[in-house]
Protein backbone atom coordinates (compact mmCIF):
# COMPACT_ATOMS: atom_id res chain seq x y z
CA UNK A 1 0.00 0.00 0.00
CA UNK A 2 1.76 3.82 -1.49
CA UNK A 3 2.03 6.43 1.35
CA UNK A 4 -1.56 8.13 -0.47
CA UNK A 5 -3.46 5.00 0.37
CA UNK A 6 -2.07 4.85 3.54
CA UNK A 7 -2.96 7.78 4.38
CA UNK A 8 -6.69 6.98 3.79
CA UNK A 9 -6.52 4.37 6.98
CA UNK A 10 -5.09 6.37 9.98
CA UNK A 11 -5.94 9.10 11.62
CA UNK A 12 -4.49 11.43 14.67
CA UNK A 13 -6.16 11.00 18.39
CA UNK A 14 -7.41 14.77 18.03
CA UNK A 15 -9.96 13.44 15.42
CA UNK A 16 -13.40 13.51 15.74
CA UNK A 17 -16.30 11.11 15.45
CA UNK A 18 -17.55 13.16 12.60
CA UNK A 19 -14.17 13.43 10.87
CA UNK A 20 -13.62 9.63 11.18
CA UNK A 21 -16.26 8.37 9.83
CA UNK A 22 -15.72 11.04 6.71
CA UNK A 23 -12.25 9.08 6.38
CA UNK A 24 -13.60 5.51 6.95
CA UNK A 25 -16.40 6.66 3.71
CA UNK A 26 -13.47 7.61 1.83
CA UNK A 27 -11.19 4.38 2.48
CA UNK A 28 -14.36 2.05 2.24
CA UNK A 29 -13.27 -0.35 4.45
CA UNK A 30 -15.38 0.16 7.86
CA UNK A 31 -11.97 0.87 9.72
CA UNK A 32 -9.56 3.92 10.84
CA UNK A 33 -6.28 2.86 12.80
CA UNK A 34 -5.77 5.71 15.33
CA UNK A 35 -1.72 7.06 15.48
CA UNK A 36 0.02 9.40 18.34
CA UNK A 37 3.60 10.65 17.60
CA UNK A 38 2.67 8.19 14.20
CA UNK A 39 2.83 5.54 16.69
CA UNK A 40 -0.62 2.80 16.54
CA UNK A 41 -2.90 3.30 20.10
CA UNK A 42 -6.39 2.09 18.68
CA UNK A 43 -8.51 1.54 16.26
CA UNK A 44 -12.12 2.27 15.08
CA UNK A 45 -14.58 0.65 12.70
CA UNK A 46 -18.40 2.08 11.50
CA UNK A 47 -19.69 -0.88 14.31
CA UNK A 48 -17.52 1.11 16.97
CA UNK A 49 -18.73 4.57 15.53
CA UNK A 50 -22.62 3.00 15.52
CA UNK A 51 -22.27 1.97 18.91
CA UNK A 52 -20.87 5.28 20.28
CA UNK A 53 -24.09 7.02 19.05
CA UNK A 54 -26.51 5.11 19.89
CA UNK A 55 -25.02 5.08 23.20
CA UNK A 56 -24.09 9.20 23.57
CA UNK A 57 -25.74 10.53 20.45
CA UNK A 58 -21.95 12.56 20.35
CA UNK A 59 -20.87 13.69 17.21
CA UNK A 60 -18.59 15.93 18.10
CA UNK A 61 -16.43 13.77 21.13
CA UNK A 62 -12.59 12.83 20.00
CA UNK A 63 -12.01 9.30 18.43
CA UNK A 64 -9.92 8.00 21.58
CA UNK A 65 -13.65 7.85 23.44
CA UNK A 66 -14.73 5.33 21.11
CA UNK A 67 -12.19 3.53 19.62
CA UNK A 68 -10.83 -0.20 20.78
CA UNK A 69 -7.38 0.20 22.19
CA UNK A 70 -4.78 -1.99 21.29
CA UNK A 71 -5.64 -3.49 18.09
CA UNK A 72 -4.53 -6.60 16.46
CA UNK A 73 -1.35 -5.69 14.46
CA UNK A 74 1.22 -8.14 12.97
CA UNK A 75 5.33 -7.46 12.54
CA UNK A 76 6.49 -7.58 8.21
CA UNK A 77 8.12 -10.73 9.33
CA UNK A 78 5.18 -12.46 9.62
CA UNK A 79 3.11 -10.75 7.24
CA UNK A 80 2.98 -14.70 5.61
CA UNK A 81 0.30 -15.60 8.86
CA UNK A 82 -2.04 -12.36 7.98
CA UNK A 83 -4.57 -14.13 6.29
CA UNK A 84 -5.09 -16.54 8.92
CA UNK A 85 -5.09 -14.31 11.43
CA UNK A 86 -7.58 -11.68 10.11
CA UNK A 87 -9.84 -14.62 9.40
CA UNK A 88 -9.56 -15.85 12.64
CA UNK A 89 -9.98 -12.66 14.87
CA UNK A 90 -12.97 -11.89 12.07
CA UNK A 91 -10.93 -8.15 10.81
CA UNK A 92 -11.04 -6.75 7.44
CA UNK A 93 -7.67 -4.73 7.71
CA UNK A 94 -4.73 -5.17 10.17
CA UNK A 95 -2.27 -2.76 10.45
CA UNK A 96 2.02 -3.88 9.85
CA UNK A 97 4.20 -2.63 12.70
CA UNK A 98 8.33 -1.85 12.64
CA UNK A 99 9.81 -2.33 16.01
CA UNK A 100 8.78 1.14 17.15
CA UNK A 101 5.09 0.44 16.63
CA UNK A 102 4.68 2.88 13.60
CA UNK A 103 2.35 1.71 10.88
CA UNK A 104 4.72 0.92 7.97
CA UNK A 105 1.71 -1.17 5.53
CA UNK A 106 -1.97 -2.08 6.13
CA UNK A 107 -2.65 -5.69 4.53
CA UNK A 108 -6.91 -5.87 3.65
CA UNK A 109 -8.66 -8.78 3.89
CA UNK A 110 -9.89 -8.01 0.52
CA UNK A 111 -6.52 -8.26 -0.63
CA UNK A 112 -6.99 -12.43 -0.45
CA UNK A 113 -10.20 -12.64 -1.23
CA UNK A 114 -12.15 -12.42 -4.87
CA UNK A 115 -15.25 -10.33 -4.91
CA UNK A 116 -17.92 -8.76 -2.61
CA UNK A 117 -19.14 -10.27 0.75
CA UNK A 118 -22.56 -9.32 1.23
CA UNK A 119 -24.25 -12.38 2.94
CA UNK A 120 -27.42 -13.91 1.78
CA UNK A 121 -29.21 -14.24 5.28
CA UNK A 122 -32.11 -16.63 5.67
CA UNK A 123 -33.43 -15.10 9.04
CA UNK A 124 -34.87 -12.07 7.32
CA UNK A 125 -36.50 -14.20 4.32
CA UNK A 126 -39.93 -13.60 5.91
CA UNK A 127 -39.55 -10.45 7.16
CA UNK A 128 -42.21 -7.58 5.86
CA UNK A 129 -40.95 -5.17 3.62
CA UNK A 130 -43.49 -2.11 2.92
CA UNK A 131 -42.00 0.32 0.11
CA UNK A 132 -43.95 3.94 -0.11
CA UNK A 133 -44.15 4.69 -3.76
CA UNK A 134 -47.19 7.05 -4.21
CA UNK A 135 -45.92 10.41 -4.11
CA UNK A 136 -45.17 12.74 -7.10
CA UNK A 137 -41.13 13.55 -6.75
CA UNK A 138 -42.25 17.35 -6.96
CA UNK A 139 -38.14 18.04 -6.48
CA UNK A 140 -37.16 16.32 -9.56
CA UNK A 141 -39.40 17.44 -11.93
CA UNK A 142 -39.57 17.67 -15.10
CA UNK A 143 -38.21 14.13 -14.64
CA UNK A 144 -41.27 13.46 -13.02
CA UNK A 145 -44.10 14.67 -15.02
CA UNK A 146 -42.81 11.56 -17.79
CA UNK A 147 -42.11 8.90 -14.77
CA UNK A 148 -43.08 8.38 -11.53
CA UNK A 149 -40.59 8.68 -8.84
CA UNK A 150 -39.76 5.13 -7.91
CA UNK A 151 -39.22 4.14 -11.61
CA UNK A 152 -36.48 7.22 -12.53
CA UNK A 153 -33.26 5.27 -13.58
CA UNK A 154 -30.15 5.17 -11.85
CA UNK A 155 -27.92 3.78 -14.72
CA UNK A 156 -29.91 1.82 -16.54
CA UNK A 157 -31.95 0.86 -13.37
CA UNK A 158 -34.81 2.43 -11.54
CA UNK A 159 -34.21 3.15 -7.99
CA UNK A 160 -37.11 1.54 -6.59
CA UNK A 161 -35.45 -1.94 -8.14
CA UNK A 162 -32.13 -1.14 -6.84
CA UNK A 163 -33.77 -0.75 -3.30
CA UNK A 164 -35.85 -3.77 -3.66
CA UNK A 165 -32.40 -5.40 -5.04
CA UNK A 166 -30.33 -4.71 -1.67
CA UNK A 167 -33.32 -6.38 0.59
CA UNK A 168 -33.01 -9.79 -1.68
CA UNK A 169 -29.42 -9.78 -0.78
CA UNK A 170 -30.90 -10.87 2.68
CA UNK A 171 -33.65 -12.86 1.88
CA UNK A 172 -36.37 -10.65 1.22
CA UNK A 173 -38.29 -11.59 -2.00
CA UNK A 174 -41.60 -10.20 -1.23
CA UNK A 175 -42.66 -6.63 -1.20
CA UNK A 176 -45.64 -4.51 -0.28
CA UNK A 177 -45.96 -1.38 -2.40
CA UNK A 178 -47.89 1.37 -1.55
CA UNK A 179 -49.07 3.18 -5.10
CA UNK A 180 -50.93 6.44 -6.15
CA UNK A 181 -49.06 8.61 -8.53
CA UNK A 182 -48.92 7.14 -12.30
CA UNK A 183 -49.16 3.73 -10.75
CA UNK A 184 -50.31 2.18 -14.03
CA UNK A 185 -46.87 2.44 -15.29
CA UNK A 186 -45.04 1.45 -11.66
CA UNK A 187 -47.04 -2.15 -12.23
CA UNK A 188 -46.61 -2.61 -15.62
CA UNK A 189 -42.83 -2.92 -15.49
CA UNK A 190 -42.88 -5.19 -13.07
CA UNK A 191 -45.26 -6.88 -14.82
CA UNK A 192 -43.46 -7.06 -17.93
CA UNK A 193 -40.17 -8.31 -16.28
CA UNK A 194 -38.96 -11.47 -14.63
CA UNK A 195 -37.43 -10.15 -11.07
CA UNK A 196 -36.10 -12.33 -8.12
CA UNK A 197 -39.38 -10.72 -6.01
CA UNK A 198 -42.71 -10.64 -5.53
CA UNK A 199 -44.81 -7.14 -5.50
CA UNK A 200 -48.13 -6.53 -3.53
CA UNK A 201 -49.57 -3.16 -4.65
CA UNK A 202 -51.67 -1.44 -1.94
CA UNK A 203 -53.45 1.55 -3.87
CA UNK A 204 -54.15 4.87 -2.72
CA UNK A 205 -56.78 6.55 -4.45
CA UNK A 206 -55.99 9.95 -2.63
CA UNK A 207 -52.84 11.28 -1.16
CA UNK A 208 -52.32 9.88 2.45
CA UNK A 209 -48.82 10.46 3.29
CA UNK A 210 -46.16 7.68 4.17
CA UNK A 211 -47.96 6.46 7.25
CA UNK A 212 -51.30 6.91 6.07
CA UNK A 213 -51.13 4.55 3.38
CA UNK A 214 -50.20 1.18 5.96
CA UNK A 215 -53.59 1.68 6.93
CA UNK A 216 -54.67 0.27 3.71
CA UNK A 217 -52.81 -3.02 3.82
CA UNK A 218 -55.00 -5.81 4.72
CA UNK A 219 -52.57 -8.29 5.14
CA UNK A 220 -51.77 -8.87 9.35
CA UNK A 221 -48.63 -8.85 10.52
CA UNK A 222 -47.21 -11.09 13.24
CA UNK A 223 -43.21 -8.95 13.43
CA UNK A 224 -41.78 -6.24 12.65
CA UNK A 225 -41.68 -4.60 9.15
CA UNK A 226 -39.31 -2.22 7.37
CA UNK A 227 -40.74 0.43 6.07
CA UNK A 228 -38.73 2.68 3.34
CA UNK A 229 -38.86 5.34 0.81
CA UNK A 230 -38.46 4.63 -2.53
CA UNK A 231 -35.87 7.31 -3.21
CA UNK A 232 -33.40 6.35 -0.96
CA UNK A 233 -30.61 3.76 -0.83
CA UNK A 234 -29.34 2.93 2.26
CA UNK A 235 -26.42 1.05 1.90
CA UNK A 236 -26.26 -0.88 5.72
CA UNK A 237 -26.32 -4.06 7.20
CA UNK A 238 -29.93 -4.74 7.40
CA UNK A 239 -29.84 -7.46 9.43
CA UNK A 240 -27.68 -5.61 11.84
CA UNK A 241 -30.71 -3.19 11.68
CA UNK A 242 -33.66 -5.31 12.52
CA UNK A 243 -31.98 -7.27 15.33
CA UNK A 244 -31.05 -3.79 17.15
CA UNK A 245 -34.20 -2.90 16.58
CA UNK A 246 -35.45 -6.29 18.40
CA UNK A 247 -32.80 -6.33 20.68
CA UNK A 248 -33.55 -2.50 21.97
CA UNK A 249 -37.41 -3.38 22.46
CA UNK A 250 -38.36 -0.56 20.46
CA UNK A 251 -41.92 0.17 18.98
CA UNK A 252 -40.43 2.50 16.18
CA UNK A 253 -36.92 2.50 15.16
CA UNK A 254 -35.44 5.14 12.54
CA UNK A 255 -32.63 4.76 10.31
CA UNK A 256 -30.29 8.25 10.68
CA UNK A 257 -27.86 9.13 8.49
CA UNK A 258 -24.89 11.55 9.37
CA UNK A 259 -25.42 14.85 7.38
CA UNK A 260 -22.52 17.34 7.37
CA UNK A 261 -23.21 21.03 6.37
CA UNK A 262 -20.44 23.44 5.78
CA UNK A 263 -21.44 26.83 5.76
CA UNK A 264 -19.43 28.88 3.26
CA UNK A 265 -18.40 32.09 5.11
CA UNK A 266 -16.59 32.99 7.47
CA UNK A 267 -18.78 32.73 10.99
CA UNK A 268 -18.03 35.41 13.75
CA UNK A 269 -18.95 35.02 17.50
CA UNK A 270 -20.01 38.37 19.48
CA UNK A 271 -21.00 38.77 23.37
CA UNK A 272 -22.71 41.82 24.60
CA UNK A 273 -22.10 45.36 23.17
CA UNK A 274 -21.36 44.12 19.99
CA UNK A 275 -17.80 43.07 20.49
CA UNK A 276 -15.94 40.19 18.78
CA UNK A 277 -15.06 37.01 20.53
CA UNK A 278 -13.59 35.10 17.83
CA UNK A 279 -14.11 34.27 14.13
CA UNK A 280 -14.32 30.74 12.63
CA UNK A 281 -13.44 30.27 8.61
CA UNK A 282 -15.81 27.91 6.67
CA UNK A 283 -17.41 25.90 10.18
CA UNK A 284 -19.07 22.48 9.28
CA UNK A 285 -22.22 21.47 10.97
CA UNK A 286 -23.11 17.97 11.58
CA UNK A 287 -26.38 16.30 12.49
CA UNK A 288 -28.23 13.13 12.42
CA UNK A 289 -31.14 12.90 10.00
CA UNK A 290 -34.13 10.97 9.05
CA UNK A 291 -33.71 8.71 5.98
CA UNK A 292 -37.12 7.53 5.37
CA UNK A 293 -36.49 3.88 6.54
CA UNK A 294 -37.81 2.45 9.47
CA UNK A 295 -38.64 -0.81 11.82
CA UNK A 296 -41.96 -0.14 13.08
CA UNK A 297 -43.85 -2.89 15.61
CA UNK A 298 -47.00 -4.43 14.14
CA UNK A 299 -49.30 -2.78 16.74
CA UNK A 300 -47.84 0.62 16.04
CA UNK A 301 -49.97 0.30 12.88
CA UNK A 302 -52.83 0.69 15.24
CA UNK A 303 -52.19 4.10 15.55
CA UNK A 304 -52.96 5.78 12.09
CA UNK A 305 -55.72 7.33 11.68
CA UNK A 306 -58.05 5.90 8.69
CA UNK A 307 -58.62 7.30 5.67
CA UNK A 308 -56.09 10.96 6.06
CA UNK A 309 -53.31 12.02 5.61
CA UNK A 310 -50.54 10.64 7.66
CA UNK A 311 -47.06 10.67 7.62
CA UNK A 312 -44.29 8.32 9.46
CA UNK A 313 -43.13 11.47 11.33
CA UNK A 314 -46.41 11.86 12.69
CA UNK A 315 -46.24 8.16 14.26
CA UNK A 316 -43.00 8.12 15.24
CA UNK A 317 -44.27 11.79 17.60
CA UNK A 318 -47.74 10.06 18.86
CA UNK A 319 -45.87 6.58 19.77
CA UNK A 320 -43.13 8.69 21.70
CA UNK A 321 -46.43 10.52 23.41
CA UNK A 322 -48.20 7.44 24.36
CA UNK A 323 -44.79 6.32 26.08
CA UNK A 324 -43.22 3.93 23.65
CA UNK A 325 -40.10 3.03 22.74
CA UNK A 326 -38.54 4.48 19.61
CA UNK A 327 -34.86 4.21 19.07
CA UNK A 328 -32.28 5.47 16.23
CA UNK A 329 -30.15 3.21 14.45
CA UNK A 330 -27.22 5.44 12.56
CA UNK A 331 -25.25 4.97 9.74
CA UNK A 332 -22.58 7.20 7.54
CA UNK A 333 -23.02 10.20 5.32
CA UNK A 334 -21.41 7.99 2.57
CA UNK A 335 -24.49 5.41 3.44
CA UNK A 336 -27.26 7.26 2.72
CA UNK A 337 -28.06 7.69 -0.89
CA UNK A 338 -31.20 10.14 -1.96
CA UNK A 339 -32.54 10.98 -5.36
CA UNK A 340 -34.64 12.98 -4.58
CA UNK A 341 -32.70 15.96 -5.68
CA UNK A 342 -30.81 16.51 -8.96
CA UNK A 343 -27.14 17.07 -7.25
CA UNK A 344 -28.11 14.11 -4.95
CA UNK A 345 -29.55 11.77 -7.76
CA UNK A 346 -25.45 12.67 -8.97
CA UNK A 347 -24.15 11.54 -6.39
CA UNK A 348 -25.71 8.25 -5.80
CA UNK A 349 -24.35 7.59 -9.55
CA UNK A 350 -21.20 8.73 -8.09
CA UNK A 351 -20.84 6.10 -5.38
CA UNK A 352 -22.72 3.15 -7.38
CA UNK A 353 -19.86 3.63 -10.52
CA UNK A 354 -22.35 4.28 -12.98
């Protein structure tokens, strides 16, 4: 590995959470090896990062509160045993140490193994999967005056198929769609097609927002269900998502993204009187935000209202006033990708390599 890749795969002990997991997006390998004096003290991985939030909700603490201290980390003299090893501890990257503990190389897993390693995973195979598809994509029209929303290609591929795509990579070959919008044209490509799913349509035949329209399914659920946008990739472990949401005992829990915001001026701080404390260049702001995908609890259902409009923000608020349970799963910037703007819908191409 060149000093530029390098580069990619540590980071100082002054970092933050937020600038780590910017780094860990860029490198693409779910790990950051933390350095002092360029000497290796820790490491931290997306799991680490999730973990850290979900337990603080702190984007802004130092990477030395969350990381794992002394990582696994093999001398160039035995760099012959690093496949074994990394297999055995279950690591994707393991940093190569001289004698004075500075990171000379960092061997992937990758690097001895051919192609990608998304599991197929049975245990979510009959797991409820509700996509909302009946709203008109005001924000990219023109596009959408010709096609609906979920049906605008990415590629050569409409988003709503790459999102149904990602859930069969764990199973999930049956799909409840809620419809409204030019769905004549949303069921006839699936109907002229051959896909690796199944597609229920539930049909709205007025607007009822992305909660409002559950209300129509008839079919009774006995667990939990992801719900999701049809504009959005999420690019997670899904699995990892629905067991944390079983695990937590939530009612509701929401997918966040990381969403940094740098604000192009120059910011100034003043106290009373008018007079300058200090000046900041360029400051980046950094929240957690919805993404439009959720675990929601069968009986949460319950609590839309028939026949209005009704929106998932609205349930997750009345569950949280009737006392129940709803937690945040996070995820990256880099893992979160909407369409549902033009300079977005650009990116997303970005990261897919189309």
């Amino acid at each position: 590995m060149n000093k530029e890749m390098l580069s990619q795969f540590i980071g100082d002990c002054n970092l933050t959470i937020v600038d780590a997991m910017e780094m860990i997006d860029e490198n693409s390998c779910g790990i950051l090896f933390i350095a002092e004096d360029e000497k290796l003290i820790g490491c931290l991985t997306d799991g680490d990062i999730r973990r850290w939030l979900i337990k603080t909700g702190n984007l802004n603490a130092t990477v030395t509160e969350a990381m794992t201290k002394n990582p696994k980390s093999i001398k160039s003299e035995d760099i012959k045993n690093a496949s074994q090893l990394m297999k055995k501890a279950f690591i994707t990257a393991l940093p190569v140490l001289d004698d004075n503990n500075m990171i000379t190389d960092i061997i992937l897993r990758s690097d001895f193994e051919n192609g990608n390693s998304i599991k197929k995973n049975s245990s979510l195979d009959d797991v409820p999967v509700v996509v909302m598809a009946g709203g008109q994509g005001t924000r990219l029209y023109p596009y959408t005056k010709i096609l609906p929303k979920p049906l605008i290609p990415i590629g050569d591929t409409p988003i709503v198929e790459r999102i149904m795509n990602r859930f069969t990579e764990y199973g999930i070959n049956e799909f409840y769609m809620t419809v409204n919008y030019k769905k004549e044209m949303i069921r006839s490509y699936f109907s002229d097609g051959e896909f690796p799913f199944a597609v229920k349509y539930v049909e709205e035949t007025k607007p009822l927002g992305t909660g409002g329209s559950l209300k129509l399914i008839e079919d009774t659920f006995d667990k939990p269900l992801f719900v999701t946008n049809c504009d959005a990739l999420i690019l997670a472990d899904y699995e990892n998502i629905y067991d944390f949401h079983i695990k937590s005992n939530n009612a509701i829990t929401m997918v966040a993204s990381v969403k940094n915001i740098t604000i192009p001026y120059g910011v100034i701080h003043t106290k009373e009187n008018g007079e300058l404390v200090g000046m900041e260049e360029k400051p980046k702001l950094s929240h957690m935000i919805n993404t439009g995908m959720y675990v929601v609890n069968p009986d949460t259902i319950d609590l839309i209202p028939e026949d209005c409009m009704f929106h998932m923000t609205h349930l997750v608020e009345k569950a949280k006033d009737l006392g129940m349970k709803v937690g945040v799963y996070p995820i990256s910037e880099d893992s979160f990708l909407d369409m549902g703007e033009f300079d977005e819908m650009r990116r997303m191409e970005e990261k897919l390599k189309i």
